[in-house]
Protein backbone atom coordinates (compact mmCIF):
# COMPACT_ATOMS: atom_id res chain seq x y z
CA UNK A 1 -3.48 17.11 -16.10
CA UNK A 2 -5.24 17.83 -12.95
CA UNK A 3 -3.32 19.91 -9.66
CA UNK A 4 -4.44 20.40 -6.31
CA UNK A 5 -4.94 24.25 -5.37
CA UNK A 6 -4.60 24.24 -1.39
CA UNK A 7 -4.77 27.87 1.41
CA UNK A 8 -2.79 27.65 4.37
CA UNK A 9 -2.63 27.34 7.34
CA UNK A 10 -6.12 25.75 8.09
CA UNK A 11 -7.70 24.35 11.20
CA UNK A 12 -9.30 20.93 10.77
CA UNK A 13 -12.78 19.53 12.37
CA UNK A 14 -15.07 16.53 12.15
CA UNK A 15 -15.06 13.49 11.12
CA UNK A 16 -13.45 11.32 8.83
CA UNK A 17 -14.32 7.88 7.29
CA UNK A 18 -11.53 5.61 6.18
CA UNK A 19 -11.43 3.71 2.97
CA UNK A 20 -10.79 -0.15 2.14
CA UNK A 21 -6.65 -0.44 1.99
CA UNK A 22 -5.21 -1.09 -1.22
CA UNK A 23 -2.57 -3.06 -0.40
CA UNK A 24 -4.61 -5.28 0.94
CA UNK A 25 -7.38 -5.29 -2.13
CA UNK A 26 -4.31 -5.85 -4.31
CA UNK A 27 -3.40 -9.07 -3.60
CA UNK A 28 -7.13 -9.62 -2.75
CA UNK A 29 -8.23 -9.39 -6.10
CA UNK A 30 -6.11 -11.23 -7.91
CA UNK A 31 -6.79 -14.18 -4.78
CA UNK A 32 -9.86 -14.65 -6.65
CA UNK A 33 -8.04 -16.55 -9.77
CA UNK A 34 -8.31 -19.32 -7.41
CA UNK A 35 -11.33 -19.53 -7.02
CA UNK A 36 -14.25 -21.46 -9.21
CA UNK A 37 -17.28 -18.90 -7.88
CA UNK A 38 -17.85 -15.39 -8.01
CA UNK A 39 -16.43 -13.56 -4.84
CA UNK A 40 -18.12 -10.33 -3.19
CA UNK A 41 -15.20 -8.45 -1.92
CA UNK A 42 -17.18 -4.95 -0.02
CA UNK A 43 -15.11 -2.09 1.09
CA UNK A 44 -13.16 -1.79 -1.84
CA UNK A 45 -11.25 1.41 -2.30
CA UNK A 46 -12.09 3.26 -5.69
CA UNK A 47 -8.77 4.60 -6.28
CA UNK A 48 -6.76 4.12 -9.85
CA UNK A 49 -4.54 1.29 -8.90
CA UNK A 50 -7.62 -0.86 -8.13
CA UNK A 51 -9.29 -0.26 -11.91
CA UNK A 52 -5.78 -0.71 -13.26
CA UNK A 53 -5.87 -4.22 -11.98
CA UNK A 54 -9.27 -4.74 -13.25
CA UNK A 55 -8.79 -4.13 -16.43
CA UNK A 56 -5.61 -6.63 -16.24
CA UNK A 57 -8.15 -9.17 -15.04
CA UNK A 58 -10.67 -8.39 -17.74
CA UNK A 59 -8.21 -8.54 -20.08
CA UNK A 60 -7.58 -11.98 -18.89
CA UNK A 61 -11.06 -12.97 -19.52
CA UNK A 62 -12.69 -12.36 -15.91
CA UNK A 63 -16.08 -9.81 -15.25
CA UNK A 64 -16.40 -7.37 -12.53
CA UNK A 65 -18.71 -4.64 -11.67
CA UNK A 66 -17.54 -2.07 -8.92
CA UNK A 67 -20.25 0.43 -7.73
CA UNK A 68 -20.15 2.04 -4.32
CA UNK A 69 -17.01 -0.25 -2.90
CA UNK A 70 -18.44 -3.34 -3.53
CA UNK A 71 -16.52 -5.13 -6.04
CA UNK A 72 -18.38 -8.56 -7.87
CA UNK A 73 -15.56 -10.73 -9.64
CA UNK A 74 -15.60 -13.67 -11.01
CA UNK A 75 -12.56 -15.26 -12.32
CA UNK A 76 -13.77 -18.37 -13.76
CA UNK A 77 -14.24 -17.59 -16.87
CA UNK A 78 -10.63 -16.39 -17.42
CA UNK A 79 -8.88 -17.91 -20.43
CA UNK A 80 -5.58 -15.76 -21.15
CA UNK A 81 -2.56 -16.16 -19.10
CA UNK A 82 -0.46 -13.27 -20.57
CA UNK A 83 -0.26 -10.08 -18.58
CA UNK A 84 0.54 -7.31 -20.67
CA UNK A 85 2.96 -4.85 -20.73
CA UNK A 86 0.48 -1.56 -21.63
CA UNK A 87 -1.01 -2.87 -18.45
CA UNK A 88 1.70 -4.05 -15.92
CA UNK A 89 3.80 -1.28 -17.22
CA UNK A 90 1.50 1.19 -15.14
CA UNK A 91 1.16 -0.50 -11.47
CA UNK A 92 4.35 -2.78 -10.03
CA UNK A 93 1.42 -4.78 -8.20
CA UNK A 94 0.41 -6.38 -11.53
CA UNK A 95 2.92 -8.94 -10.46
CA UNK A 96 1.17 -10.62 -8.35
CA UNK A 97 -1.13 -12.10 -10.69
CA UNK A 98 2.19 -14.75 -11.49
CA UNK A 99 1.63 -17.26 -8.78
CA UNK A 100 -2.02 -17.60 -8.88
CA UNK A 101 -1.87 -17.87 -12.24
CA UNK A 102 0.99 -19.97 -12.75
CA UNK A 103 -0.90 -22.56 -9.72
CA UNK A 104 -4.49 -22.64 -11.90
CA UNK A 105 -3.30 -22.96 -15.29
CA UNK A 106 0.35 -24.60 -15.09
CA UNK A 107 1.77 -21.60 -17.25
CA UNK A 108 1.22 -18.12 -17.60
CA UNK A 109 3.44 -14.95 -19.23
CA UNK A 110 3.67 -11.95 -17.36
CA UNK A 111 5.57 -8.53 -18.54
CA UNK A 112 8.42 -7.48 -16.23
CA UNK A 113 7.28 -4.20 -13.90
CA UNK A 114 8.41 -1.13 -15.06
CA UNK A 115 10.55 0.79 -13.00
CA UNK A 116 9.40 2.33 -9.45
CA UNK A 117 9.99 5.95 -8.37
CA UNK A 118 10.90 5.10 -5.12
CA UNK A 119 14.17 2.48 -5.64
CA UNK A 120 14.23 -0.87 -7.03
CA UNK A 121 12.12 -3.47 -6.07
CA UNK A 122 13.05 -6.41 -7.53
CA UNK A 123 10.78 -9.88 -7.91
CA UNK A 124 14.00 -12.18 -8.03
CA UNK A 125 13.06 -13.51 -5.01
CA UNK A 126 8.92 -14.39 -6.30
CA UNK A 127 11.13 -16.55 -9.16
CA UNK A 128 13.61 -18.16 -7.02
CA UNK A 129 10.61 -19.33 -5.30
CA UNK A 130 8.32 -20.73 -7.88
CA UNK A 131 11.68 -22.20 -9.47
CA UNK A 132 11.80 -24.40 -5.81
CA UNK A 133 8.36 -25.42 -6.08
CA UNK A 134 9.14 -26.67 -9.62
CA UNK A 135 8.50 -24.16 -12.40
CA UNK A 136 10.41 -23.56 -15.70
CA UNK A 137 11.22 -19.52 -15.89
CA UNK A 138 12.95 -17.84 -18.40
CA UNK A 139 12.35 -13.88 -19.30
CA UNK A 140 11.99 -13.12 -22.94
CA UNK A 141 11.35 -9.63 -24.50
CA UNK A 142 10.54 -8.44 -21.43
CA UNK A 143 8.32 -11.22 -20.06
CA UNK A 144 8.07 -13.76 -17.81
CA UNK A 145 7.78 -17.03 -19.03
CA UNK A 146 6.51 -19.89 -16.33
CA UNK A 147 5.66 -23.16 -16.73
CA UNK A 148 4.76 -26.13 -14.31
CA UNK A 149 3.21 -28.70 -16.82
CA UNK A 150 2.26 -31.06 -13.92
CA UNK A 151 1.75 -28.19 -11.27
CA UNK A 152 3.24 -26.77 -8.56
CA UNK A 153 4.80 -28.61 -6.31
CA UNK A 154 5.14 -28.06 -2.14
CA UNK A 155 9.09 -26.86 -0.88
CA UNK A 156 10.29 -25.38 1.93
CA UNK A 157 10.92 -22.00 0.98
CA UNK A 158 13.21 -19.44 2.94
CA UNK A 159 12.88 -15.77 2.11
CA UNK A 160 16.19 -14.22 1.88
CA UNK A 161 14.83 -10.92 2.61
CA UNK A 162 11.35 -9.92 4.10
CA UNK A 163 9.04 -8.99 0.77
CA UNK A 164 5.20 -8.44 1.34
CA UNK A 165 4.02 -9.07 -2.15
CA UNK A 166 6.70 -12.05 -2.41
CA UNK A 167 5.25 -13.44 0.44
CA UNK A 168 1.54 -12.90 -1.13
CA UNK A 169 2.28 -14.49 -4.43
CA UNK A 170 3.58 -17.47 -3.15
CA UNK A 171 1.01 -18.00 -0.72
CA UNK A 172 -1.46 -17.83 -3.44
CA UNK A 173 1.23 -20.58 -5.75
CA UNK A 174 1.08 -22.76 -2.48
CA UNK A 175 -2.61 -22.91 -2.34
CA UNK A 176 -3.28 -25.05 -5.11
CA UNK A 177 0.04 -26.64 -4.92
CA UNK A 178 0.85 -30.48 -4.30
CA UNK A 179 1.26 -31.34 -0.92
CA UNK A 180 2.74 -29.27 1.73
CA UNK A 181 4.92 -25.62 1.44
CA UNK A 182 6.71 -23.88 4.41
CA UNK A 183 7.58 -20.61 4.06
CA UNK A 184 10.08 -18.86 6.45
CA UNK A 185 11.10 -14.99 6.79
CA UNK A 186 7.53 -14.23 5.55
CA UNK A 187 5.81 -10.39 5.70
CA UNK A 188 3.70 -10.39 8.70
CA UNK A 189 1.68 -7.05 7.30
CA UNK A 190 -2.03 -7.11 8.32
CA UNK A 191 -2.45 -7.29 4.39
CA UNK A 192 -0.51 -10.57 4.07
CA UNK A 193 -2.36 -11.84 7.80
CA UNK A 194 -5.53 -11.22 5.75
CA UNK A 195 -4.95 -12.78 2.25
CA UNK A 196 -4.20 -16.01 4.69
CA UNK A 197 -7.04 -15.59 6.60
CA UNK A 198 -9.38 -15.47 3.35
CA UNK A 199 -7.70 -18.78 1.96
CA UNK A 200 -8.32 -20.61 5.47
CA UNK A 201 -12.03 -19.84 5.74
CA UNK A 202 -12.10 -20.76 1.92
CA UNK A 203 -10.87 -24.15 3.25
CA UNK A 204 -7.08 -24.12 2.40
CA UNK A 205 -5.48 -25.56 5.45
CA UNK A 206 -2.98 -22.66 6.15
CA UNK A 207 -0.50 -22.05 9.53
CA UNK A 208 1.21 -19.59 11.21
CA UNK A 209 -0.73 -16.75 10.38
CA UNK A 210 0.59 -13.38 11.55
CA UNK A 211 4.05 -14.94 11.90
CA UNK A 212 7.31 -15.01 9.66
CA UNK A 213 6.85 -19.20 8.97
CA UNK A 214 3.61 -19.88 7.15
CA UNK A 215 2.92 -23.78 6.59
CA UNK A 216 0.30 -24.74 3.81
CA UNK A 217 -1.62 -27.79 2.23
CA UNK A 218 -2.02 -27.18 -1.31
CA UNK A 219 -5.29 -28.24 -3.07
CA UNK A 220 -3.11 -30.21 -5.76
CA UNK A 221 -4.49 -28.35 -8.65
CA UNK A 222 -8.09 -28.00 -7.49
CA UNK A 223 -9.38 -24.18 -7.55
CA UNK A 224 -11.37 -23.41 -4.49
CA UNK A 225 -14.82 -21.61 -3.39
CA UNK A 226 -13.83 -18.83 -2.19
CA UNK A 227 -15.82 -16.79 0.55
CA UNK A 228 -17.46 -13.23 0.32
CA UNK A 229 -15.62 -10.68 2.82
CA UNK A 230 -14.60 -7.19 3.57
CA UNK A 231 -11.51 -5.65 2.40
CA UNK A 232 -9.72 -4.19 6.13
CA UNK A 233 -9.38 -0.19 6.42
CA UNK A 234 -5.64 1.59 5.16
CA UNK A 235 -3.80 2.18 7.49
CA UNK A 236 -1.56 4.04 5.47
CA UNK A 237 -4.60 6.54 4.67
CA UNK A 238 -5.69 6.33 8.43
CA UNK A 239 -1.71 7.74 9.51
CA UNK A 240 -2.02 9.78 6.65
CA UNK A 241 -5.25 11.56 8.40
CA UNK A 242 -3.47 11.41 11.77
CA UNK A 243 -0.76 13.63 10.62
CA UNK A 244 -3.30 15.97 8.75
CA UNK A 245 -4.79 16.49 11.86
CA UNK A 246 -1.16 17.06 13.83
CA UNK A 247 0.20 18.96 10.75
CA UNK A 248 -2.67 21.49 11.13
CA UNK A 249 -3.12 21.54 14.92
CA UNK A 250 -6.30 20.28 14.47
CA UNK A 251 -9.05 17.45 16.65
CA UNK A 252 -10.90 15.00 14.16
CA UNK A 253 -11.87 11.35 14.33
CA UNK A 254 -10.85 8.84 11.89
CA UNK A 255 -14.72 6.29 11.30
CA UNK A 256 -13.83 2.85 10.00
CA UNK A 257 -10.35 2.72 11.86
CA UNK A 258 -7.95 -0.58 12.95
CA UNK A 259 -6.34 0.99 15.43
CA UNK A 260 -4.20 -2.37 16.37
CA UNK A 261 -2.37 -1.82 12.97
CA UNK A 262 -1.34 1.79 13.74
CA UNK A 263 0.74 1.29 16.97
CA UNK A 264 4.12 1.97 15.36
CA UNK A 265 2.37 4.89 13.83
CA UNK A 266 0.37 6.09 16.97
CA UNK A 267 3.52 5.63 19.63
CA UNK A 268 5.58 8.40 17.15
CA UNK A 269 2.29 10.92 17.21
CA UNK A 270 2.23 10.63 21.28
CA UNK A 271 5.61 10.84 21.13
CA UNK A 272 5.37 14.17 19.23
CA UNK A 273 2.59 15.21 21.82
CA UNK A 274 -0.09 14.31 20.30
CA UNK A 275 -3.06 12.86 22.11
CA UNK A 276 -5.27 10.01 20.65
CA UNK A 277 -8.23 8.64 21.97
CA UNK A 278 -9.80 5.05 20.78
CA UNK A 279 -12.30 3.05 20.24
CA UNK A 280 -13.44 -0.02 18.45
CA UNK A 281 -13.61 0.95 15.70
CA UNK A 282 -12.81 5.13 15.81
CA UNK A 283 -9.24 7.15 16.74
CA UNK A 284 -9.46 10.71 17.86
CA UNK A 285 -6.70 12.81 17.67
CA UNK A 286 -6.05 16.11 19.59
CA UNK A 287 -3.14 18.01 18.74
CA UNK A 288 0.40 18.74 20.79
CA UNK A 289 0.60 21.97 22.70
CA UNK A 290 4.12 22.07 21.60
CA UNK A 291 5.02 19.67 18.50
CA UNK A 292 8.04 17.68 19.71
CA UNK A 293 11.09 16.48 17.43
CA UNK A 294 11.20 12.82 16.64
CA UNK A 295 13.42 10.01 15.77
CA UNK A 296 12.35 7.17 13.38
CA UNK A 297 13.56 4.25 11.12
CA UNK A 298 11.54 2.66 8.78
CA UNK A 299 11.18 -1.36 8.92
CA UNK A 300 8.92 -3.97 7.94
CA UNK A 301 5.46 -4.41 9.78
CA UNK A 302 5.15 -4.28 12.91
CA UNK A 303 8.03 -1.72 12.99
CA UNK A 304 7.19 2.02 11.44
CA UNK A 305 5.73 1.61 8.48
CA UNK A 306 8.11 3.43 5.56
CA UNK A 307 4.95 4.64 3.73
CA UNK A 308 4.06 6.84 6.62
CA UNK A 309 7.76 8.00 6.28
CA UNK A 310 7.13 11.12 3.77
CA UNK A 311 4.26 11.94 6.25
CA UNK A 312 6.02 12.34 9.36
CA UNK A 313 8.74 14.32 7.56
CA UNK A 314 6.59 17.04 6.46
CA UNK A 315 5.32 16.30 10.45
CA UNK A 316 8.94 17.54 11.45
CA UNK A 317 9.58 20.26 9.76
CA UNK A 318 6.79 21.99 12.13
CA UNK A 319 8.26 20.46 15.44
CA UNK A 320 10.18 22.20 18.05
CA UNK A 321 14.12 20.69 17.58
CA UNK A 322 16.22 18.15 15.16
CA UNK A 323 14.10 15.37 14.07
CA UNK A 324 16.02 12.15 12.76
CA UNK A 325 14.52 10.00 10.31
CA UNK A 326 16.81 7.25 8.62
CA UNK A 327 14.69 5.12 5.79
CA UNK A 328 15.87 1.65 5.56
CA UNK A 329 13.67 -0.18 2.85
CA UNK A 330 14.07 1.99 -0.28
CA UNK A 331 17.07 4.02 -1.43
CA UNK A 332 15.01 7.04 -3.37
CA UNK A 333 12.31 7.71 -0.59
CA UNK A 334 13.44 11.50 -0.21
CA UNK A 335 12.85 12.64 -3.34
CA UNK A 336 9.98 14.63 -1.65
CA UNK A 337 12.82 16.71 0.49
CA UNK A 338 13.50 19.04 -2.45
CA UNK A 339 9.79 19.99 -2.79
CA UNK A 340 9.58 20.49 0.79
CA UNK A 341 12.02 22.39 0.49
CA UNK A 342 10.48 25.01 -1.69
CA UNK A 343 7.93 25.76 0.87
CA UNK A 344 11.06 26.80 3.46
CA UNK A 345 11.38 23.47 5.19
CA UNK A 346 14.91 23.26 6.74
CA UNK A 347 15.89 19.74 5.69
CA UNK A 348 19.49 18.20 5.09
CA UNK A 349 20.13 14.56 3.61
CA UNK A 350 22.83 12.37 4.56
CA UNK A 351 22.51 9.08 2.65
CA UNK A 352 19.17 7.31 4.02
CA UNK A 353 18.65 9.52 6.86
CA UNK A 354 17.08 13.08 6.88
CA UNK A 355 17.81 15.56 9.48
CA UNK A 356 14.71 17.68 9.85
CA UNK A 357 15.85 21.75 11.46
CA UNK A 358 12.35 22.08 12.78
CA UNK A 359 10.06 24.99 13.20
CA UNK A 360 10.96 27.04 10.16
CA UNK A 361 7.78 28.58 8.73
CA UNK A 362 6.11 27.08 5.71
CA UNK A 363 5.01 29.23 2.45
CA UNK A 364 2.95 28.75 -0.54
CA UNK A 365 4.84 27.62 -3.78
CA UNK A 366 4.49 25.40 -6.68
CA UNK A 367 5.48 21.68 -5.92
CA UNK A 368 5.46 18.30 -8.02
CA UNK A 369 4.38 15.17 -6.64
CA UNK A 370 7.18 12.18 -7.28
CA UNK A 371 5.40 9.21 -5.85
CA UNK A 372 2.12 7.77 -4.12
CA UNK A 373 3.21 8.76 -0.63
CA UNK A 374 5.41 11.82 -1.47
CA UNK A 375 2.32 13.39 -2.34
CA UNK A 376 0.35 13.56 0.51
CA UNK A 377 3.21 14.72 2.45
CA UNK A 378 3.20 17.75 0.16
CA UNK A 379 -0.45 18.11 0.25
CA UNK A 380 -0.18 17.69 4.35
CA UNK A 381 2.44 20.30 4.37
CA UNK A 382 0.77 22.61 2.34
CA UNK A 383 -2.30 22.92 4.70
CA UNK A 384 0.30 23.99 7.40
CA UNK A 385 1.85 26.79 4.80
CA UNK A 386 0.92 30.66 4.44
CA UNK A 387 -0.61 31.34 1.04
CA UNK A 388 -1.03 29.26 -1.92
CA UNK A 389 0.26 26.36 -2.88
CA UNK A 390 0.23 24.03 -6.02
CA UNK A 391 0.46 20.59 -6.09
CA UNK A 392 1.32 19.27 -9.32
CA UNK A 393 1.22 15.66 -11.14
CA UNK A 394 -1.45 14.12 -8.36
CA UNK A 395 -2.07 11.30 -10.83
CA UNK A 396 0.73 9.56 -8.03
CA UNK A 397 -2.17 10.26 -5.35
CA UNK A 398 -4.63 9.24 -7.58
CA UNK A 399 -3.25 5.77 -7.01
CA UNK A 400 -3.96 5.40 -3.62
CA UNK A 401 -6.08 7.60 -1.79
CA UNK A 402 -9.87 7.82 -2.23
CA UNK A 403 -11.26 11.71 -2.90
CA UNK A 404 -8.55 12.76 -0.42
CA UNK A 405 -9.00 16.45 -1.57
CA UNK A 406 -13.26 16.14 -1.60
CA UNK A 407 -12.56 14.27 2.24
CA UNK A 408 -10.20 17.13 3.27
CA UNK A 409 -12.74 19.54 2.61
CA UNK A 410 -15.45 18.08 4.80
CA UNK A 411 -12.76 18.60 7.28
CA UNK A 412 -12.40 22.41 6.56
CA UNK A 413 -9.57 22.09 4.05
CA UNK A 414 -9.32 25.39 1.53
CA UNK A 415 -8.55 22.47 -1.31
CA UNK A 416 -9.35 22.56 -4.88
CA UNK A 417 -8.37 20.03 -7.61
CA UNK A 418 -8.01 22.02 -10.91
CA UNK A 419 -6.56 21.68 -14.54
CA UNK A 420 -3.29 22.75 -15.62
């Protein structure tokens, strides 16, 4: 098992080039069961959730070839509609190959997720929808049975809560539904705007992008051809850099930047002190003279983002003051205080909300990752720490960020990954 071997403190310089987001390739990908061509999807990040999801579509009969983020798949030569537990087991995303499936073939059996480090996340709410637009479900040994023998058909569908890959898989269902589906109280993430935006210019008469009621005209069965196009930079990794660069005191530039998905991210860091200069398509940071405390609750896009949360906690602990930061989507997001704690951070938990005794020096010790986000908040913190620090089970950042240690290092990062 591999561990990250990090020197603190260290100044950061250059330049930094952002990779393709994966929750936005996510859904992407399996968008392309729609479709009856092969699809070109460029800027597609090389991380281990991405080859996970692959492999589920391989195993469903589809071919792919990934080489230097451009990612060929073609989907029409799928001819299994069970998704596997060995596979789903490993990645809660898997679930989102349920409504395009379920749309193209009229049935489809998909294992249950697993469970999720960071709290339950429940797909009751994918089911109740498909169940409106007129599928059979019942969960067997673990699995999701669907069928819609004479296809979906169009509802008005209201989202009791907002859910981002809810809202994706029944965008996809609607697609090649009969006649017409409303959708209220959908995600308005950039990643759900631009799943919508692909099935418009691939002719599905869609409304309402980038707000919470989506309207759209199902093909009635009919798969579509689907257009090539270029998976939008994280944002997550983007804010993840941002902090880096605050963390450590550090100016670099973020290459390959949307800046107009940051703001909730970007108002917190000026807020801090922080200064950040932009371009089209570039964000340069400079750091605060004096590192400010901060007060922050997580909510759904365009509100603070909660997997920048972890982030801007190990932020905090540097910052002159109390920070407050109250997390209001998932109920095990602080798992990462305890580790934080090891290096000397002076945190104390009350419920969903952390209260962050800033300024208390950091030092090396030996810390475990617990979840995708969790870890680069250790590896963020660790930079800012005297001595040596290990980072232990990265497989969790493995998931989600691209060479993060190799792109730290261009930046001046004392970062090694090792074996245990």
């Amino acid at each position: 098992m591999d561990y990250l071997q990090i020197q603190g403190p260290t100044t950061l310089n250059g330049t930094v080039t952002i990779s393709g987001a994966k929750n936005a390739a996510l859904p992407l990908i399996t968008l392309t069961l729609l479709a009856h061509n092969k699809v070109t999807l460029t800027n597609t990040p090389e991380v281990a959730d991405i080859k996970t999801l692959l492999k589920l579509l391989e195993n469903l009969g589809a071919t792919q070839t990934l080489k230097n983020h451009v990612l060929e798949l073609d989907t029409s030569t799928v001819n299994h509609t069970m998704a596997n537990y060995d596979i789903v087991k490993t990645m809660r995303a898997s679930i989102l190959v349920l409504g395009p499936l379920l749309a193209r073939f009229g049935h489809c059996e998909v294992s249950l997720p697993g469970g999720c480090a960071i709290g339950q996340r429940p797909i009751d709410l994918h089911l109740k929808a498909l169940e409106q637009m007129g599928a059979k479900i019942t969960i067997h040994a673990g699995y999701v049975n669907a069928v819609a023998p004479n296809g979906l058909q169009g509802a008005h569908i209201i989202f009791d809560k907002i859910t981002v890959t809810g809202t994706a898989n029944i965008v996809m269902a609607a697609a090649l539904a009969h006649g017409k589906t409303v959708l209220v109280n959908c995600a308005k993430e950039p990643e759900v705007v631009q799943l919508c935006e692909i099935l418009r210019d691939s002719g599905i008469d869609i409304r309402g992008i980038g707000t919470s009621e989506l309207t759209i005209m199902g093909t009635g069965g009919k798969t579509i051809d689907m257009v090539d196009f270029e998976i939008i930079p994280d944002r997550i990794e983007a804010g993840t850099y941002l902090c880096a660069a605050a963390i450590t005191n550090s100016t670099i530039t973020l290459d390959n930047v949307r800046h107009d998905h940051l703001d909730a991210v970007t108002a917190k860091l000026e807020q801090m002190g922080c200064k950040i200069d932009i371009t089209d398509s570039t964000m340069t940071i400079h750091p605060a003279q004096k590192l400010k405390h901060v007060e922050l609750i997580t909510q759904e896009y365009p509100a603070f983002p909660t997997d920048m949360q972890a982030q801007f906690l190990a932020l905090a602990t540097l910052a002159e003051g109390t920070s407050i930061i109250e997390e209001r989507l998932f109920e095990n997001r602080f798992m990462h205080v305890s580790e934080l704690q090891r290096l000397g951070a002076d945190i104390r938990l009350n419920g969903h909300t952390a209260m962050v005794m800033g300024g208390t020096p950091l030092f090396g010790a030996d810390i475990m990752a617990t979840d995708l986000r969790a870890s680069s908040a250790l590896v963020l913190a660790a930079m800012a720490a005297e001595g040596t620090t290990n980072v232990h089970r990265i497989y969790h950042l493995d998931r989600g960020y691209e060479d993060l240690e190799g792109k730290l290092r261009l930046l001046g990062a004392k970062i090694e990954r090792l074996k245990e």
